[in-house]
C-alpha atoms as a PDB file:
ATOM      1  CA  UNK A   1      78.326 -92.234  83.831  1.00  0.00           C
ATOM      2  CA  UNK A   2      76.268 -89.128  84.462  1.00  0.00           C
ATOM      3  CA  UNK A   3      75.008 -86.656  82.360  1.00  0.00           C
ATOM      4  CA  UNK A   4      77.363 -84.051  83.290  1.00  0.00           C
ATOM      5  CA  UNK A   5      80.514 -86.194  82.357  1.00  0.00           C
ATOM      6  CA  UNK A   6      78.750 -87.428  79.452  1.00  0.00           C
ATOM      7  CA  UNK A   7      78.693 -83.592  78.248  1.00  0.00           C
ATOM      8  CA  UNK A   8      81.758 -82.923  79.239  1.00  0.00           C
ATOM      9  CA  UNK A   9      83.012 -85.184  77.311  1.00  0.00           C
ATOM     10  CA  UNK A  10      81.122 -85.140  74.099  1.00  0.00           C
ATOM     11  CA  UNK A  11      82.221 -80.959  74.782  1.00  0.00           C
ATOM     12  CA  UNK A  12      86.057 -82.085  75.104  1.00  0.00           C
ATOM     13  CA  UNK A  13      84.851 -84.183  71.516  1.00  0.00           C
ATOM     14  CA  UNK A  14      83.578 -81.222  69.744  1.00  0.00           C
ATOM     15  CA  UNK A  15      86.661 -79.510  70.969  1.00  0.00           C
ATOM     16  CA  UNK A  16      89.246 -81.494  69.306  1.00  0.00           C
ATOM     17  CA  UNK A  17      87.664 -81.784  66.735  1.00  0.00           C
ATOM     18  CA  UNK A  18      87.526 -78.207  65.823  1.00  0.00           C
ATOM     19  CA  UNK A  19      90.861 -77.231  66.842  1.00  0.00           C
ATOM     20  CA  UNK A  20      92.205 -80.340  64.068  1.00  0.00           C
ATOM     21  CA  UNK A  21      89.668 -78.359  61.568  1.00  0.00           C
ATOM     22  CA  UNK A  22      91.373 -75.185  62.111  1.00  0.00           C
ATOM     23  CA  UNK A  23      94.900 -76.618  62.324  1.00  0.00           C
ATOM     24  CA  UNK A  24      93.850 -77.771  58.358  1.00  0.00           C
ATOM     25  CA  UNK A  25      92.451 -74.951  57.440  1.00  0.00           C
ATOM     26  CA  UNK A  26      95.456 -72.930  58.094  1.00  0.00           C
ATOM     27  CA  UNK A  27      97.651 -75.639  56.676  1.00  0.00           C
ATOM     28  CA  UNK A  28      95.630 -75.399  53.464  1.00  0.00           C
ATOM     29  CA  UNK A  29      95.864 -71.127  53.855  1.00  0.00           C
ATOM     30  CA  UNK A  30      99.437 -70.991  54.135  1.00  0.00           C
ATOM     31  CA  UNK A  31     100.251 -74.009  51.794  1.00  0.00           C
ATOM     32  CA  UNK A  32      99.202 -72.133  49.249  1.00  0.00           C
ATOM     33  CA  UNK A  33      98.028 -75.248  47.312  1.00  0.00           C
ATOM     34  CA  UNK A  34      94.681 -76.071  46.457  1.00  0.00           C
ATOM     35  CA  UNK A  35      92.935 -78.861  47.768  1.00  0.00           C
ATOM     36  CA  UNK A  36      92.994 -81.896  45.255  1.00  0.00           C
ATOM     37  CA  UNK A  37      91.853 -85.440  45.325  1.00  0.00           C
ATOM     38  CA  UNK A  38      93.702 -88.357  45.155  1.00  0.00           C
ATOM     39  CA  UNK A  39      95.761 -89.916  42.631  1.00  0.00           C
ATOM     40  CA  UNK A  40      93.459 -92.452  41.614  1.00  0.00           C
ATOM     41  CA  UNK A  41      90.193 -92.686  41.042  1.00  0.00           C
ATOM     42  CA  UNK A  42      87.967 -91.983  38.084  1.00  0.00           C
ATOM     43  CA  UNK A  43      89.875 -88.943  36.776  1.00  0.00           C
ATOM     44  CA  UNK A  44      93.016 -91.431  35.807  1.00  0.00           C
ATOM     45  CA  UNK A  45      91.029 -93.644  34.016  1.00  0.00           C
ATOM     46  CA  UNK A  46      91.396 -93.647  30.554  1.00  0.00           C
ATOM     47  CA  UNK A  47      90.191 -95.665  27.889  1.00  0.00           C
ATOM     48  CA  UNK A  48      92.647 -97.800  25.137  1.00  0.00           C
ATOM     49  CA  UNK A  49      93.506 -94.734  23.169  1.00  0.00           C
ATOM     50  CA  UNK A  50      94.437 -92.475  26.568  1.00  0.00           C
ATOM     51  CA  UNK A  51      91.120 -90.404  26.630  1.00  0.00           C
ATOM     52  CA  UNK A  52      89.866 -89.378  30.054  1.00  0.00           C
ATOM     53  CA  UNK A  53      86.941 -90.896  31.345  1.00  0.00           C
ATOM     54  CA  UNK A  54      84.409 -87.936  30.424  1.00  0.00           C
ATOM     55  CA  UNK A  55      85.449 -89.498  26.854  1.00  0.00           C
ATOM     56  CA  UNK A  56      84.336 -92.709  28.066  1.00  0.00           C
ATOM     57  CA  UNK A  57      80.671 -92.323  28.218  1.00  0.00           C
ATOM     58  CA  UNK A  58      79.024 -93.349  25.069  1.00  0.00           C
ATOM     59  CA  UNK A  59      75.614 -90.462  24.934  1.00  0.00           C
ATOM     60  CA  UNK A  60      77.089 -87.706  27.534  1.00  0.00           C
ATOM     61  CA  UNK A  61      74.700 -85.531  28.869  1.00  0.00           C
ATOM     62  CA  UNK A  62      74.620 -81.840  27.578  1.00  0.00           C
ATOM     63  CA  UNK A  63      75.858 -80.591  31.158  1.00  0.00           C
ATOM     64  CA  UNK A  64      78.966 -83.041  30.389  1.00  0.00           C
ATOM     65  CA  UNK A  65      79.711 -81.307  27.388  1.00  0.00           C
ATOM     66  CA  UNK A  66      79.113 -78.329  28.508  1.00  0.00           C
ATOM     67  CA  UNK A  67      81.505 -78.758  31.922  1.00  0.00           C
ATOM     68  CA  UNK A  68      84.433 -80.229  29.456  1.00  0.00           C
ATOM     69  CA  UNK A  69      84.043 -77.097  27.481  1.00  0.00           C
ATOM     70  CA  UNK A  70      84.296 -74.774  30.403  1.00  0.00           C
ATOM     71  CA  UNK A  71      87.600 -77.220  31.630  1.00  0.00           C
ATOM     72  CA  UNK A  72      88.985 -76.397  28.339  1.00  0.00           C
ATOM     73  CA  UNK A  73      88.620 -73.033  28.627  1.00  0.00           C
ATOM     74  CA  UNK A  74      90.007 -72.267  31.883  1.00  0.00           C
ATOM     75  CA  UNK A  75      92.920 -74.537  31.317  1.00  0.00           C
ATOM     76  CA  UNK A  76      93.850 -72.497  27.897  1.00  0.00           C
ATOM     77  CA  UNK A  77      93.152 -69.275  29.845  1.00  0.00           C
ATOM     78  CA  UNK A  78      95.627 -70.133  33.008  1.00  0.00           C
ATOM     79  CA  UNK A  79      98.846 -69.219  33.723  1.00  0.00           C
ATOM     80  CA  UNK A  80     101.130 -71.584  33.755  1.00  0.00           C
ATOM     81  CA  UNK A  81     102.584 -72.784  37.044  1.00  0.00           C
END
Protein backbone atom coordinates (compact mmCIF):
# COMPACT_ATOMS: atom_id res chain seq x y z
CA UNK A 1 0.00 0.00 0.00
CA UNK A 2 1.19 3.57 -0.39
CA UNK A 3 0.97 6.37 1.66
CA UNK A 4 -1.59 8.10 -0.25
CA UNK A 5 -4.14 5.12 -0.02
CA UNK A 6 -3.13 4.59 3.41
CA UNK A 7 -4.54 8.29 4.07
CA UNK A 8 -7.18 7.96 2.14
CA UNK A 9 -8.30 5.49 3.89
CA UNK A 10 -7.63 6.21 7.48
CA UNK A 11 -9.58 9.83 5.98
CA UNK A 12 -12.63 7.58 4.68
CA UNK A 13 -12.10 6.07 8.70
CA UNK A 14 -12.35 9.33 10.38
CA UNK A 15 -15.23 9.98 8.09
CA UNK A 16 -17.54 7.35 9.16
CA UNK A 17 -16.85 7.65 12.09
CA UNK A 18 -18.02 11.12 12.54
CA UNK A 19 -20.99 11.00 10.47
CA UNK A 20 -22.22 7.72 13.09
CA UNK A 21 -21.28 10.46 15.96
CA UNK A 22 -23.54 12.94 14.53
CA UNK A 23 -26.26 10.49 13.47
CA UNK A 24 -26.25 9.85 17.69
CA UNK A 25 -26.07 12.99 18.61
CA UNK A 26 -29.15 13.97 16.84
CA UNK A 27 -30.83 10.77 17.88
CA UNK A 28 -30.10 11.72 21.49
CA UNK A 29 -31.38 15.70 20.50
CA UNK A 30 -34.56 14.73 19.17
CA UNK A 31 -35.20 11.68 21.53
CA UNK A 32 -35.59 13.87 24.01
CA UNK A 33 -34.28 11.33 26.59
CA UNK A 34 -31.29 11.60 28.49
CA UNK A 35 -28.51 9.44 28.12
CA UNK A 36 -28.52 6.62 30.87
CA UNK A 37 -26.47 3.59 31.60
CA UNK A 38 -27.38 0.26 31.58
CA UNK A 39 -29.61 -1.77 33.57
CA UNK A 40 -27.14 -3.45 35.53
CA UNK A 41 -24.31 -2.65 37.07
CA UNK A 42 -23.44 -1.20 40.44
CA UNK A 43 -26.43 1.15 40.72
CA UNK A 44 -28.89 -2.15 41.03
CA UNK A 45 -27.04 -3.59 43.60
CA UNK A 46 -28.48 -3.59 46.77
CA UNK A 47 -27.68 -5.05 49.90
CA UNK A 48 -30.18 -7.74 52.06
CA UNK A 49 -32.45 -5.02 53.27
CA UNK A 50 -32.84 -3.27 49.49
CA UNK A 51 -30.40 -0.29 50.15
CA UNK A 52 -28.45 0.96 47.15
CA UNK A 53 -24.97 0.37 46.98
CA UNK A 54 -23.80 3.99 48.22
CA UNK A 55 -25.45 2.30 51.49
CA UNK A 56 -23.15 -0.45 51.09
CA UNK A 57 -19.89 1.03 51.97
CA UNK A 58 -19.12 0.67 55.57
CA UNK A 59 -16.89 4.46 56.34
CA UNK A 60 -18.17 6.55 53.09
CA UNK A 61 -16.19 9.30 52.25
CA UNK A 62 -17.56 12.88 53.03
CA UNK A 63 -17.89 13.57 49.11
CA UNK A 64 -20.26 10.31 49.24
CA UNK A 65 -22.38 11.83 51.64
CA UNK A 66 -22.31 14.81 50.37
CA UNK A 67 -23.27 13.56 46.49
CA UNK A 68 -26.29 11.35 48.15
CA UNK A 69 -27.45 14.51 49.73
CA UNK A 70 -27.39 16.55 46.59
CA UNK A 71 -29.31 13.17 44.77
CA UNK A 72 -31.84 13.64 47.37
CA UNK A 73 -32.36 16.94 46.77
CA UNK A 74 -32.79 17.13 43.18
CA UNK A 75 -34.97 14.10 43.15
CA UNK A 76 -37.48 15.87 45.85
CA UNK A 77 -37.13 19.09 43.80
CA UNK A 78 -38.11 17.41 40.19
CA UNK A 79 -41.06 17.27 38.44
CA UNK A 80 -42.45 14.32 38.04
CA UNK A 81 -42.38 12.62 34.65
Amino acid sequence: MTYLSIFTLAGIVFTVFLLVLAAMAVGVMFGRRAISGSCGGLGNKTDGEGNTSCSLCQNPSESCKELKAQMAESASTEPPK
